[in-house]
Protein backbone atom coordinates (compact mmCIF):
# COMPACT_ATOMS: atom_id res chain seq x y z
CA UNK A 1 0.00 0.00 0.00
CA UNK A 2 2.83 2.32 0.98
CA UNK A 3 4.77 1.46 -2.38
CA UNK A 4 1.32 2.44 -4.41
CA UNK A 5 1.05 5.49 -2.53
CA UNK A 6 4.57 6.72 -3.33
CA UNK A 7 3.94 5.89 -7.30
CA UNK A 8 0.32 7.57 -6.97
CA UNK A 9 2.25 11.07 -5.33
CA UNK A 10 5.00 10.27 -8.25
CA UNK A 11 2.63 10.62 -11.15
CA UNK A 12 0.58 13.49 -9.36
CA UNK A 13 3.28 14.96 -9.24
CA UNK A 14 4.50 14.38 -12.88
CA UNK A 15 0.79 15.24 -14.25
CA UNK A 16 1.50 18.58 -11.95
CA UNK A 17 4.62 19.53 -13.92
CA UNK A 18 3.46 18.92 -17.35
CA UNK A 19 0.06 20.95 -16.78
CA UNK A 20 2.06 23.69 -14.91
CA UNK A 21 5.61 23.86 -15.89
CA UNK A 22 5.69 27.58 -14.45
CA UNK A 23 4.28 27.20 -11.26
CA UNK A 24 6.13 24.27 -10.76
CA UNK A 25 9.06 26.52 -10.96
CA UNK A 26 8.41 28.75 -9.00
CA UNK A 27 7.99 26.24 -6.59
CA UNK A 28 11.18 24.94 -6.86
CA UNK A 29 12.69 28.53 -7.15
CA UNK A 30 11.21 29.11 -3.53
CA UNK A 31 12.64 25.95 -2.02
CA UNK A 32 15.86 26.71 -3.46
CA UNK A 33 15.65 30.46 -2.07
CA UNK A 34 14.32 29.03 1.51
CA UNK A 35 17.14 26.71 1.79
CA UNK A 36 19.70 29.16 0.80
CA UNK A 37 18.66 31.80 3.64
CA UNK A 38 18.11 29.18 6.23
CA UNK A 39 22.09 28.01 5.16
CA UNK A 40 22.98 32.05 5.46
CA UNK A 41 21.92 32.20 9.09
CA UNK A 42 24.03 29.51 10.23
């Protein structure tokens, strides 16, 4: 059930991508910009 569930979020998330390539850059822009103030305050 746990392996299906993993696949399931995998092609969600795929399907995501392909249907919004911009937003799903943005997303990824923000994570990237998150991680690299949270490594500037150490």
């Amino acid at each position: 059930m746990k392996k299906l569930l993993g696949w399931l979020a995998l092609a969600i998330a795929v399907m995501w991508v392909v249907k919004n390539p911009d937003g799903a850059a943005n997303v990824v822009h923000q994570i990237g910009h998150a991680l690299a103030t949270l490594a500037a305050a150490l």
